[in-house]
Protein backbone atom coordinates (compact mmCIF):
# COMPACT_ATOMS: atom_id res chain seq x y z
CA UNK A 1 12.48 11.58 17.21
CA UNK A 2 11.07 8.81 15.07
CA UNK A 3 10.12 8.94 11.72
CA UNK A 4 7.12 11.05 10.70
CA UNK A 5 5.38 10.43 8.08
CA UNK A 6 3.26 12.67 5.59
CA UNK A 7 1.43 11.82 2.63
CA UNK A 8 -1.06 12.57 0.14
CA UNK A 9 -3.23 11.15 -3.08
CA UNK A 10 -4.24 12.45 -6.36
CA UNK A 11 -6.07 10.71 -8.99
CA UNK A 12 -7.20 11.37 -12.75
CA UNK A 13 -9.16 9.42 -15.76
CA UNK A 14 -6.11 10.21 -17.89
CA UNK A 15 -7.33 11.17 -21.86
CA UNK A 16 -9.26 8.14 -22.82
CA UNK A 17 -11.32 6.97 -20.55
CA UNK A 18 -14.80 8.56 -19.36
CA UNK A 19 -14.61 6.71 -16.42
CA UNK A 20 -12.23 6.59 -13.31
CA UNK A 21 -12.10 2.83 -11.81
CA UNK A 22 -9.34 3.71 -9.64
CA UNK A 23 -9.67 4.70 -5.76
CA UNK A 24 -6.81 5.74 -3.13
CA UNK A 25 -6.45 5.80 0.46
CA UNK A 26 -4.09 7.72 2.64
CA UNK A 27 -4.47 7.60 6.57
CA UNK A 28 -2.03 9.31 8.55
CA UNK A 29 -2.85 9.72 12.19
CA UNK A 30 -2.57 12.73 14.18
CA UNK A 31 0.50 13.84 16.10
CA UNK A 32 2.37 12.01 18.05
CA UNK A 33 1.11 9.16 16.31
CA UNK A 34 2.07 10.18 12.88
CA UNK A 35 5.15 7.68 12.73
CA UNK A 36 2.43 5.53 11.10
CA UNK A 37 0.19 4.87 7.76
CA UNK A 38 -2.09 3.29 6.29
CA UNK A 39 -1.36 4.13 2.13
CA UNK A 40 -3.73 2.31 -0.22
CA UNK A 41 -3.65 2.21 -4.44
CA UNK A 42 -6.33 0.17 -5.95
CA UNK A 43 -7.32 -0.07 -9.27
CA UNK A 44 -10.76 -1.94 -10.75
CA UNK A 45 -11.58 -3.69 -13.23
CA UNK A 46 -14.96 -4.41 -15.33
CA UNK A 47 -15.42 -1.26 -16.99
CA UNK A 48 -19.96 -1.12 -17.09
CA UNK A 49 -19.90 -4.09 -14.55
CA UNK A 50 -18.53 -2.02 -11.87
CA UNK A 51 -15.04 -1.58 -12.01
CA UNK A 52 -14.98 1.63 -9.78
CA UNK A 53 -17.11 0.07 -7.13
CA UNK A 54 -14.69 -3.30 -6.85
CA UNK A 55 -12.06 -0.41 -6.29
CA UNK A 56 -13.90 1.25 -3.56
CA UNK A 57 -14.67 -1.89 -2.09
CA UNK A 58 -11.02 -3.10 -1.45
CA UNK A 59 -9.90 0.72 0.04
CA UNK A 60 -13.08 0.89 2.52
CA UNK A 61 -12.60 -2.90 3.45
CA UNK A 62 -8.82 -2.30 4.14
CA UNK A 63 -9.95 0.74 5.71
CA UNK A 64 -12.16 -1.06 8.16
CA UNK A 65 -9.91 -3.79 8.79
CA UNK A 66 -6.86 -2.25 9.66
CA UNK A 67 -7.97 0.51 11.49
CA UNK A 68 -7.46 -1.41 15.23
CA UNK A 69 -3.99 -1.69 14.27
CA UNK A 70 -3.61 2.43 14.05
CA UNK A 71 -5.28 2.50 18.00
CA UNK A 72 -3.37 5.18 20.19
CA UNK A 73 -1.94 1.95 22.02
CA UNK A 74 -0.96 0.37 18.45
CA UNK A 75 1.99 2.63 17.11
CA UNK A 76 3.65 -0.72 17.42
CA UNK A 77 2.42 -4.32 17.47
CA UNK A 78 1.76 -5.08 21.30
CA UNK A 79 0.95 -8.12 23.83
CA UNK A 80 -0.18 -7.32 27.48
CA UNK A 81 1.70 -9.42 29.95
CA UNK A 82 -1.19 -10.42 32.21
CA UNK A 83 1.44 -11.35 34.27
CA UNK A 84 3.63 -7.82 35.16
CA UNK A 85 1.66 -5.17 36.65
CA UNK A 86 3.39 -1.91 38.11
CA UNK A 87 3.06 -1.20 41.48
CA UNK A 88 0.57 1.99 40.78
CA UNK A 89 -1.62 -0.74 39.55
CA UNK A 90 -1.09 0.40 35.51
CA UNK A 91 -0.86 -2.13 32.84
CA UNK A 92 2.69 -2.50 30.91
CA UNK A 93 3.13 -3.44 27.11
CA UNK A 94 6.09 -5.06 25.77
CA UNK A 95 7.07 -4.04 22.05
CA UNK A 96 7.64 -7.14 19.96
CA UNK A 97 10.88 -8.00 18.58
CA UNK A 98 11.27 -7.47 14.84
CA UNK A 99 10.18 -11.20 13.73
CA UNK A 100 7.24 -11.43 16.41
CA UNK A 101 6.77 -7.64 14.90
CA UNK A 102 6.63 -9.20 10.71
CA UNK A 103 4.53 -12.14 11.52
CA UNK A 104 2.01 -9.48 13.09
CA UNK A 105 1.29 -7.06 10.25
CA UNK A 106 1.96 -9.61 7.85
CA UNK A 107 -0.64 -12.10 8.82
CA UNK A 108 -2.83 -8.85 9.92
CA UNK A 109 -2.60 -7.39 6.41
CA UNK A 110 -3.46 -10.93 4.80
CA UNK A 111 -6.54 -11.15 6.83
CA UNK A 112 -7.45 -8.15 5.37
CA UNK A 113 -6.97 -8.46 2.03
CA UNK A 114 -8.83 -11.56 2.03
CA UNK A 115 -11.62 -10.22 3.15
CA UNK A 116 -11.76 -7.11 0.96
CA UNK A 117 -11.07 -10.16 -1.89
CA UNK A 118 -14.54 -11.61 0.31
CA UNK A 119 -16.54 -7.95 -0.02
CA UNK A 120 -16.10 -7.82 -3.78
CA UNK A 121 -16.88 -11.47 -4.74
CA UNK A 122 -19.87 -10.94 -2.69
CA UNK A 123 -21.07 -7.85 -4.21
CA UNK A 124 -20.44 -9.71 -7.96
CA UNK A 125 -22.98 -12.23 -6.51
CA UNK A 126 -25.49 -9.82 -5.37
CA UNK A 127 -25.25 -7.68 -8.44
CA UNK A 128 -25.88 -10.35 -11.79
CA UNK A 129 -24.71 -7.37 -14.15
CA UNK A 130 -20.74 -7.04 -11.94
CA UNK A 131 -20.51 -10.63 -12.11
CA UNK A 132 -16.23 -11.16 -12.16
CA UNK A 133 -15.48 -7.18 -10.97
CA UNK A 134 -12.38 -7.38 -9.86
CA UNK A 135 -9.36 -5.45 -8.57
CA UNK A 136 -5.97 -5.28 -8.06
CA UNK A 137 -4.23 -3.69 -4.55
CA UNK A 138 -1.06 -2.43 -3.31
CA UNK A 139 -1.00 -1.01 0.10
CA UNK A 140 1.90 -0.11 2.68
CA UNK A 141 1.52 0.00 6.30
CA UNK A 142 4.17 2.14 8.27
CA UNK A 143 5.01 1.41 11.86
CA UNK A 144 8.03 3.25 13.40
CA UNK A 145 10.93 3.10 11.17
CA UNK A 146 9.30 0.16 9.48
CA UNK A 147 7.27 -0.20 6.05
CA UNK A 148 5.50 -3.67 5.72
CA UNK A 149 3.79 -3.97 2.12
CA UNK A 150 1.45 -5.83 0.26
CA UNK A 151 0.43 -6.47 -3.53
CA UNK A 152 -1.69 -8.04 -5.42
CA UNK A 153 -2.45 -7.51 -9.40
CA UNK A 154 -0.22 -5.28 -11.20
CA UNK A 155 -0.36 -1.73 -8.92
CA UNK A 156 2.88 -0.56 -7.83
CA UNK A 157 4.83 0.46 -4.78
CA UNK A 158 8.24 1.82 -5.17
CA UNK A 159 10.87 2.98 -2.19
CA UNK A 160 12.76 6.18 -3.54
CA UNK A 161 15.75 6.79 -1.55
CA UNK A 162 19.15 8.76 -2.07
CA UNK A 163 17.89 9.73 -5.67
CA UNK A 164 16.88 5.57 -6.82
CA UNK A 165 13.69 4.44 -7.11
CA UNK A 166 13.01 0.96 -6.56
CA UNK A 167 9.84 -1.30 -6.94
CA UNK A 168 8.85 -3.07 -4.03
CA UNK A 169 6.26 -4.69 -5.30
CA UNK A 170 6.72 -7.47 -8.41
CA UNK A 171 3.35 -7.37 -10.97
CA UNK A 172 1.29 -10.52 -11.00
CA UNK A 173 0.94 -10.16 -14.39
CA UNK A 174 1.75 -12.02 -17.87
CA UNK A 175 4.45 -9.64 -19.59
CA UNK A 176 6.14 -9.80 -16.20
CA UNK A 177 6.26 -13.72 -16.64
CA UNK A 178 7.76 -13.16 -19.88
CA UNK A 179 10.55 -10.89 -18.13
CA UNK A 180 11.09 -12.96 -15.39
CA UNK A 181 11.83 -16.62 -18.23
CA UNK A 182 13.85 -14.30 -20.37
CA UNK A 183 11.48 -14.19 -23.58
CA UNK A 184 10.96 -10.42 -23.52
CA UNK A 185 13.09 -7.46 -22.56
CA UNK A 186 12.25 -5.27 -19.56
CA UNK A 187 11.41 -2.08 -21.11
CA UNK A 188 9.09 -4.41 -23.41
CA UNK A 189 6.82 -4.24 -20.91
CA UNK A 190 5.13 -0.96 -21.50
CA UNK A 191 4.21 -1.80 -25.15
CA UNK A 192 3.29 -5.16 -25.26
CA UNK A 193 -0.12 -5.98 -26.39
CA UNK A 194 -0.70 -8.09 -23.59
CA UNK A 195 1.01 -5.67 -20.82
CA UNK A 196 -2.69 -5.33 -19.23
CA UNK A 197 -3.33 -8.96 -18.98
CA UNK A 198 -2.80 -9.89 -14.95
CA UNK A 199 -3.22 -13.26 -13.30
CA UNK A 200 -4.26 -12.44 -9.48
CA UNK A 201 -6.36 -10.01 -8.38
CA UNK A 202 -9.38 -9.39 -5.79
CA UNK A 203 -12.48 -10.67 -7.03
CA UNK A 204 -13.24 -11.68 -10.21
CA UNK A 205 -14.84 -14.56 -8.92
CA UNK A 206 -12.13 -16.23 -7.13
CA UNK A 207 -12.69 -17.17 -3.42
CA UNK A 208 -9.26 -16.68 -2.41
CA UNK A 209 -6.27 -15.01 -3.36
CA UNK A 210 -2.58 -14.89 -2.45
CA UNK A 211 -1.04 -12.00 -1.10
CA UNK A 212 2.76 -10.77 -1.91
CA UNK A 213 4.27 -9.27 1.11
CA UNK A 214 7.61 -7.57 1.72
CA UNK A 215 9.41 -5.77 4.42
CA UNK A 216 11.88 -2.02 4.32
CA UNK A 217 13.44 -0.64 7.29
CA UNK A 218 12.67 3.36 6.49
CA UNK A 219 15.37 6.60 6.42
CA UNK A 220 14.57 10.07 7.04
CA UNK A 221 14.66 11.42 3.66
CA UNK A 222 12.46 8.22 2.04
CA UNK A 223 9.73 9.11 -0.09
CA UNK A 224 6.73 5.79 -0.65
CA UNK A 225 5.14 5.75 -4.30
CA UNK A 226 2.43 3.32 -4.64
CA UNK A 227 0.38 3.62 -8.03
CA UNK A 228 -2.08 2.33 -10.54
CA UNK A 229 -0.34 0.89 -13.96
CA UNK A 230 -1.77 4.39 -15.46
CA UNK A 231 1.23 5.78 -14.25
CA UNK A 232 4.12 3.72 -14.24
CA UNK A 233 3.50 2.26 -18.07
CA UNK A 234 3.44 6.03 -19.20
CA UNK A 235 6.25 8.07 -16.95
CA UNK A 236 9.51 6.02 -16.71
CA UNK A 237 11.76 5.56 -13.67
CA UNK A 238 14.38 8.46 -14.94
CA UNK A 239 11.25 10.57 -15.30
CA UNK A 240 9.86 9.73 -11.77
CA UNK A 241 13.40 10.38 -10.15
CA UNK A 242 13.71 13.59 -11.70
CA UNK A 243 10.65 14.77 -10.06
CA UNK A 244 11.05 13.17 -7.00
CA UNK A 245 14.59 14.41 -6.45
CA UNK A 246 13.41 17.95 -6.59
CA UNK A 247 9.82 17.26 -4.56
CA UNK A 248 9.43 20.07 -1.82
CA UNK A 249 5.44 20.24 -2.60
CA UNK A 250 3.90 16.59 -2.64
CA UNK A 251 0.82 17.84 -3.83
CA UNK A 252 2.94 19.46 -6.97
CA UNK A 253 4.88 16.41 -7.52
CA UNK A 254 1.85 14.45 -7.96
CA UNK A 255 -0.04 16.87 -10.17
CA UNK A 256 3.89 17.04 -12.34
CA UNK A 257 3.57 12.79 -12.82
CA UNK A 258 0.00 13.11 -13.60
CA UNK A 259 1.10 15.83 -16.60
CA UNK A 260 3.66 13.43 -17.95
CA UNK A 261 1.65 10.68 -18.07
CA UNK A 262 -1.69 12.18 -19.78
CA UNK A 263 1.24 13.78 -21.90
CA UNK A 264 2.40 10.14 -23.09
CA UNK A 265 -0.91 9.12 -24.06
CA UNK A 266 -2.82 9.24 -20.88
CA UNK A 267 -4.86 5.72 -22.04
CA UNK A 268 -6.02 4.67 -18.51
CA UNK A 269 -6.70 6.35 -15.42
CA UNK A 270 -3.86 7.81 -13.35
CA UNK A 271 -3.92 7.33 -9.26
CA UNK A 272 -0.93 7.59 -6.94
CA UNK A 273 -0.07 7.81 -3.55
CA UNK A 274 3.28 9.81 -2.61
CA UNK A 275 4.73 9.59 0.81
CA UNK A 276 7.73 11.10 2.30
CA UNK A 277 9.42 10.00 5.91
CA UNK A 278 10.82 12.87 7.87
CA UNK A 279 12.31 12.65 11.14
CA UNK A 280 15.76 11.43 12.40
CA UNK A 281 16.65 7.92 13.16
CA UNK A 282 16.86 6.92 17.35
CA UNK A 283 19.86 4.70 17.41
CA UNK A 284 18.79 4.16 21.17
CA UNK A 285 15.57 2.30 19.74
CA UNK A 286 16.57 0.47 17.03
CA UNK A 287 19.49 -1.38 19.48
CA UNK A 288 16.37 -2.21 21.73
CA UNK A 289 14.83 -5.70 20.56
CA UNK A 290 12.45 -5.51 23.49
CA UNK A 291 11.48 -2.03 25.51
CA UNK A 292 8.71 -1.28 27.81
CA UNK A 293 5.73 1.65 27.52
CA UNK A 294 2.61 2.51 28.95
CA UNK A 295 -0.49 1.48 27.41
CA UNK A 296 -4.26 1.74 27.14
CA UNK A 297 -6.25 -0.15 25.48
CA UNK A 298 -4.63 -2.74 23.05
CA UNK A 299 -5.77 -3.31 19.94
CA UNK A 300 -6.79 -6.84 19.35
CA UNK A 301 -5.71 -8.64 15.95
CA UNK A 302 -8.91 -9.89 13.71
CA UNK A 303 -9.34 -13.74 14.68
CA UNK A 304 -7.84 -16.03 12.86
């Protein structure tokens, strides 16, 4: 059987801060169409000026967005074929090969983005006092045995697999500049005074942004970890393996990284997403570039 996939959020204001500016989304469809997600971290900014609501914004834009893509028919990105039509008179759906398949939910997931960046720059205009509310996103959508994600800002999404965690995702942010032209160490990251200083983000005025977007094949066994910066400047990657490598309760391991964070200072809010793939791997499917199933309606991709 495919890869299924369950998953689940928590979130917390951490020690300092009164308010939470963080929001999360996790959409899972129902079985048999649980081989795919929708897994959403965002994390305002603007503090008085509406930090939270830029947040909320960018998840229930995404939201709205995406959803044709997570149609019974769309488990995978599909074209009819006017063209072929059994002889019962039922339409047939081709599944697209795996570059046809990138170019899909990558330009689909742009679209998106751009117009959740569109929903908060209006809402700065309509509301004087959230002038330059902004956000930053990281999101994942899983198709299949496939993980295609997106970042923008400084919110994480690491692949944990065989007891490693990797980022996905690289920060758009100043001490991650510094990293990448050598003048500061890695692990200077999560005490520099300017670690929270970020060049891209939704919002904040700007009428466009540019979207990072990457691409993982997924094993039974993965677990996704997308997250706000509240977590990974406070619980470090040894710490976040140790709890993942013993994770039986999702729920629990979330709650655990929360702890350890608010233990290390806890200065922002806290907000991750924790997926883990189940399933077995169909050798049968992933030799087939092209294969044929039955379809419904199709889900149309947002016009360009």
């Amino acid at each position: 059987m495919p890869i299924r996939i369950t998953a689940v959020y928590q979130t917390d204001p951490g020690c300092i801060r009164e308010r939470n500016e963080d929001a999360a989304l996790v959409f899972v469809p129902d079985q048999p169409h649980d081989d795919t997600a929708l897994l959403v971290v965002a994390d305002g900014m603007g503090g008085y000026r509406a930090g939270d609501r830029a947040s909320q914004i960018a998840v229930t834009t995404l939201r709205a967005e995406m959803e044709p893509l997570f149609a019974p028919s769309s488990a995978q990105p599909t074209m009819r074929l006017d063209a072929k039509t059994e002889a019962d008179g039922e339409r047939t759906t081709v599944f697209l090969p795996e570059t046809a398949a990138s170019e899909h939910y990558g330009g689909f997931i742009t679209r998106a983005v751009q117009r959740a960046n569109d929903a908060i720059v209006a809402y700065g205009q309509e509301h004087r006092e959230a002038r330059g509310l902004g956000s930053t996103v990281t999101l994942v959508v899983v198709a299949r045995d496939r993980a295609y994600f997106a970042n923008v800002g400084d919110s994480r999404t690491y692949l944990y697999r065989d007891g490693t965690l990797r980022s996905i995702t690289r920060d758009h942010s100043l001490v991650a500049k510094l990293v990448e032209a050598g003048q500061i160490d890695p692990d200077d990251v999560y005490d520099h005074p300017k670690r929270n200083l970020i060049y891209r983000s939704l919002g904040s005025d700007r009428e466009e942004t540019e979207v990072d977007l990457f691409e993982e094949e997924l094993h039974p066994g993965d677990m996704l970890l997308l997250c706000s910066d509240g977590l990974w400047e406070k619980v470090r990657t040894p710490e976040i393996e140790s709890v993942l490598s013993s994770a039986t309760d999702l729920q629990a391991a979330c709650a655990k990284l929360i702890t350890i964070a608010n233990a290390n200072g806890g200065e922002d809010n806290i907000t991750l997403v924790l997926a883990r793939c189940d399933g077995t791997r169909d050798p049968a499917v992933d030799a087939a570039d092209i294969a044929e199933a039955d379809t419904g309606e199709l889900a149309a991709a947002p016009d360009q």
